[in-house]
N, C-alpha and C. Protein backbone atom coordinates (compact mmCIF):
# COMPACT_ATOMS: atom_id res chain seq x y z
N UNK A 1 0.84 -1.18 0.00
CA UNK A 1 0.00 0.00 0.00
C UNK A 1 0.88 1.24 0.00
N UNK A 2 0.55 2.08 -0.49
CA UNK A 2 1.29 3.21 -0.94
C UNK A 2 0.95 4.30 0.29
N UNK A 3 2.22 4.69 0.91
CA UNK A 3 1.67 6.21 1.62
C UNK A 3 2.82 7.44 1.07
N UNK A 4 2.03 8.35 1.98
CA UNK A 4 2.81 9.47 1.60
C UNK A 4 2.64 10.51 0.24
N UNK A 5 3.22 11.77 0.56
CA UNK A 5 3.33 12.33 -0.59
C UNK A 5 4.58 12.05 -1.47
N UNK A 6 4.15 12.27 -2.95
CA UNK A 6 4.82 12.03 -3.63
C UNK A 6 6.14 13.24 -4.56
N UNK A 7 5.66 13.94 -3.67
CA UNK A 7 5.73 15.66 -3.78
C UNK A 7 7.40 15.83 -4.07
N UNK A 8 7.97 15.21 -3.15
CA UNK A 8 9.49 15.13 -3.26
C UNK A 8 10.50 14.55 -3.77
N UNK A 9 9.18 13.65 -5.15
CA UNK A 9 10.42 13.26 -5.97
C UNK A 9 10.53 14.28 -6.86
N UNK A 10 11.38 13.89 -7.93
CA UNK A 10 11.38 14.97 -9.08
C UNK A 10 10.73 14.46 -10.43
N UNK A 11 10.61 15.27 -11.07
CA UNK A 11 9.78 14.90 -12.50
C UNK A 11 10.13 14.12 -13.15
N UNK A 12 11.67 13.78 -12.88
CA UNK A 12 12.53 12.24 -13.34
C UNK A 12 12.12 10.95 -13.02
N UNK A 13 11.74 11.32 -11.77
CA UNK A 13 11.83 10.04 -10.60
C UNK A 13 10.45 9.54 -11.08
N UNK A 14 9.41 11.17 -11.01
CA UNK A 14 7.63 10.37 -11.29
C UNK A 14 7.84 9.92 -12.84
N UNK A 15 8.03 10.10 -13.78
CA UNK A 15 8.57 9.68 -15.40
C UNK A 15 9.10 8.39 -15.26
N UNK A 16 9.90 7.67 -14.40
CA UNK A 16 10.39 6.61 -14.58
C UNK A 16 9.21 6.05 -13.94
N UNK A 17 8.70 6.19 -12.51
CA UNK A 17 7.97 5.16 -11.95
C UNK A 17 6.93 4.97 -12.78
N UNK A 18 6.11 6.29 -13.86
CA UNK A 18 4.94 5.53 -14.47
C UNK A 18 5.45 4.94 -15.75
N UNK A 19 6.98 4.94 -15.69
CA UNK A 19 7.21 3.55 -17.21
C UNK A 19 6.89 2.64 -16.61
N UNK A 20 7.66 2.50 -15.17
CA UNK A 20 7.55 1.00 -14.70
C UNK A 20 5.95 0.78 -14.11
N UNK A 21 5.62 1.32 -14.15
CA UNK A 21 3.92 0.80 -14.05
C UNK A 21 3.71 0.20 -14.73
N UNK A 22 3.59 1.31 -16.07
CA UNK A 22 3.00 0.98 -17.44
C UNK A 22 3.75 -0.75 -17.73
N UNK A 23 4.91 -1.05 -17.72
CA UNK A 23 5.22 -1.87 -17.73
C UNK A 23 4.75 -2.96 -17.23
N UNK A 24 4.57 -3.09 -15.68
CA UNK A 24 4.17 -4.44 -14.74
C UNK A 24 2.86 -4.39 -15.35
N UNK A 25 2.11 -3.16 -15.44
CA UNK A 25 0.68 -3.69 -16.04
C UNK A 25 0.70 -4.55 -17.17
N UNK A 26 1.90 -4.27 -18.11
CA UNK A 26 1.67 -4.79 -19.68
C UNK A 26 2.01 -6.26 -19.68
N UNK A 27 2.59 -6.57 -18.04
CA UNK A 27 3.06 -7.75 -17.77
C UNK A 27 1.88 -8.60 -17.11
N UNK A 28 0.68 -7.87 -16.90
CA UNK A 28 -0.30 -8.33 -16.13
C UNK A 28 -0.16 -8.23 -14.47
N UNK A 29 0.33 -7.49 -14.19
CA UNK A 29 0.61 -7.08 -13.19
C UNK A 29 -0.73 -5.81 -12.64
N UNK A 30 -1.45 -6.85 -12.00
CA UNK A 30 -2.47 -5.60 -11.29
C UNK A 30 -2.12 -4.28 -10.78
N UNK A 31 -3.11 -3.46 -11.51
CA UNK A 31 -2.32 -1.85 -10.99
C UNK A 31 -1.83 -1.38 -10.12
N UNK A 32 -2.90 -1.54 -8.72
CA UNK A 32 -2.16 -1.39 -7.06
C UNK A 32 -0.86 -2.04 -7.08
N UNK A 33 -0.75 -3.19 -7.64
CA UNK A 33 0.47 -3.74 -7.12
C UNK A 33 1.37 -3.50 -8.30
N UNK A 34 1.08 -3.22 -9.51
CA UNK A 34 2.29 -1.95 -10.23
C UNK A 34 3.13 -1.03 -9.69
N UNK A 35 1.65 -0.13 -9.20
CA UNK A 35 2.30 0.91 -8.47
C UNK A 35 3.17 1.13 -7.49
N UNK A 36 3.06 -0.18 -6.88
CA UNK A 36 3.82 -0.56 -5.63
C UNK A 36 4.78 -0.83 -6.58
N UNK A 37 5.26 -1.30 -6.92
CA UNK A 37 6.58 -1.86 -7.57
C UNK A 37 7.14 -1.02 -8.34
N UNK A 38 6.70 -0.13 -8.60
CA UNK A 38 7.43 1.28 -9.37
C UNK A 38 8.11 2.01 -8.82
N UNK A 39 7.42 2.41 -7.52
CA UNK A 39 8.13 3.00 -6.35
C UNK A 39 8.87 2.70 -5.96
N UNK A 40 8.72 1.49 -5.32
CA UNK A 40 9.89 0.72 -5.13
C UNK A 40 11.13 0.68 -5.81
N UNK A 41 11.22 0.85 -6.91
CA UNK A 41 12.45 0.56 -7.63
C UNK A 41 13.12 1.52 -7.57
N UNK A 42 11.63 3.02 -7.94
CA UNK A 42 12.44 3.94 -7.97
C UNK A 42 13.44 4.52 -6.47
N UNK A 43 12.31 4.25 -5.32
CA UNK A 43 13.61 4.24 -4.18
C UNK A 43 14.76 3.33 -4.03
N UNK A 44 14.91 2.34 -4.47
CA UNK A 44 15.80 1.52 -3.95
C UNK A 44 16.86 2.44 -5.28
N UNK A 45 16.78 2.72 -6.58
CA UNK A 45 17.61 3.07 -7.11
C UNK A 45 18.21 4.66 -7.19
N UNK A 46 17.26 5.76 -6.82
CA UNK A 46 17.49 6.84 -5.84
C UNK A 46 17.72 7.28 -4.48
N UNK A 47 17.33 5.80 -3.29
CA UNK A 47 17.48 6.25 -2.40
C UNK A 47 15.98 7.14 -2.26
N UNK A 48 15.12 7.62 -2.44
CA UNK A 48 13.71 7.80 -1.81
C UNK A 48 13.76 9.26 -2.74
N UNK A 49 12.92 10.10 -2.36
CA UNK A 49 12.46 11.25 -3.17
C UNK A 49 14.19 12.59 -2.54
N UNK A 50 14.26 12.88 -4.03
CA UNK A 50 14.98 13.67 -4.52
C UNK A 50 14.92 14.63 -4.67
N UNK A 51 15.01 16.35 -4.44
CA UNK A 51 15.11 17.50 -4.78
C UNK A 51 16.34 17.35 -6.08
N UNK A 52 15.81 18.13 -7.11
CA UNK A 52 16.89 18.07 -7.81
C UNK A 52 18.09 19.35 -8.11
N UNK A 53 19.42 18.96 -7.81
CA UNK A 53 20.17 19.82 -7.61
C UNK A 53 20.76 20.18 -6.05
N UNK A 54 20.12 19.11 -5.43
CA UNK A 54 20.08 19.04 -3.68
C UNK A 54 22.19 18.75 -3.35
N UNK A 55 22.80 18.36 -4.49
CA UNK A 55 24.40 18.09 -4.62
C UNK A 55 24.89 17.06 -3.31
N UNK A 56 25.99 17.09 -2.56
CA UNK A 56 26.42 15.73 -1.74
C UNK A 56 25.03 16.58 -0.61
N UNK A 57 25.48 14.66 0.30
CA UNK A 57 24.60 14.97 0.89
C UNK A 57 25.34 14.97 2.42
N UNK A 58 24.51 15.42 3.57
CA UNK A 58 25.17 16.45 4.68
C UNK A 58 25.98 15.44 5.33
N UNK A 59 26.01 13.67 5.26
CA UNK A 59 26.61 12.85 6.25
C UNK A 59 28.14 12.86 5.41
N UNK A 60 27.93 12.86 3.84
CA UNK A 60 29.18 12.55 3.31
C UNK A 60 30.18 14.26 3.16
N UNK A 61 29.27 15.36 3.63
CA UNK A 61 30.28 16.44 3.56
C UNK A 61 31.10 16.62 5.09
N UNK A 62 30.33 15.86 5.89
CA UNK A 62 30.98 15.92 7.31
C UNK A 62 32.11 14.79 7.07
N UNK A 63 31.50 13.41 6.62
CA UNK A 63 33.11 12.93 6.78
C UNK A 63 34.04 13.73 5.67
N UNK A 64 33.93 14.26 5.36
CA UNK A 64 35.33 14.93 4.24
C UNK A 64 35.85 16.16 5.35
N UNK A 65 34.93 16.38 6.15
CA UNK A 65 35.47 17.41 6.73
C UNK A 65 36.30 16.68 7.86
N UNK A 66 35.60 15.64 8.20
CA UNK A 66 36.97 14.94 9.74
C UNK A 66 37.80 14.22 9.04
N UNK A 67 37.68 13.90 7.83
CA UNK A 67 38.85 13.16 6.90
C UNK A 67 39.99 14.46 6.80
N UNK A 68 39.70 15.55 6.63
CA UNK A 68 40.59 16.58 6.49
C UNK A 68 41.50 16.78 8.23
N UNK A 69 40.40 17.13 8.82
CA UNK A 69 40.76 17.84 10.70
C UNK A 69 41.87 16.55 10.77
N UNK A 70 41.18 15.47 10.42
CA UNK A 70 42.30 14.63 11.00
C UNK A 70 43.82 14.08 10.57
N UNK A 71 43.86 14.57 9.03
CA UNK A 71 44.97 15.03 8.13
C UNK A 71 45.54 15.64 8.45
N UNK A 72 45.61 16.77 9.10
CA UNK A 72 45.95 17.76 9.66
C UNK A 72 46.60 18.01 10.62
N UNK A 73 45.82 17.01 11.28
CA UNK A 73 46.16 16.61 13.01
C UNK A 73 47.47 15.83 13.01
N UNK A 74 47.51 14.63 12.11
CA UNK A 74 48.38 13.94 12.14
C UNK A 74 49.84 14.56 11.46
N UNK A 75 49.71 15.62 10.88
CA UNK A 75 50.82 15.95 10.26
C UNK A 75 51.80 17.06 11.56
């Protein structure tokens, strides 16, 4: 079952999930459970809804920053 808004993917993300609809349906794949499986993919292969242009994200700019402090440290 589907929750949530869908608000925060991007126009990429909704474009791919209704190929893959369109798809599971053409496979006989009942719609509810299309839809479920569209989403799905599309999070598992984005990682969940996307702003686009959102660039790294805040856990991987902190380790670059203690990867540096501690470069530093050691020298």
């Amino acid at each position: 079952m589907l929750q949530g808004s869908k608000d925060s993917y991007t126009d990429k993300q909704k474009r791919q999930a209704e190929h893959i609809q369109k798809s599971e349906i053409e496979r006989g794949v009942p719609e509810a459970r299309a839809q479920e499986i569209a989403w799905a993919t599309v999070n598992k292969q984005d990682g969940g809804g996307n702003k686009s242009g959102s660039g790294k994200s805040a856990a991987k700019r902190g380790w670059e920053t203690r990867r540096k402090r501690l470069a530093s440290q050691s020298q």
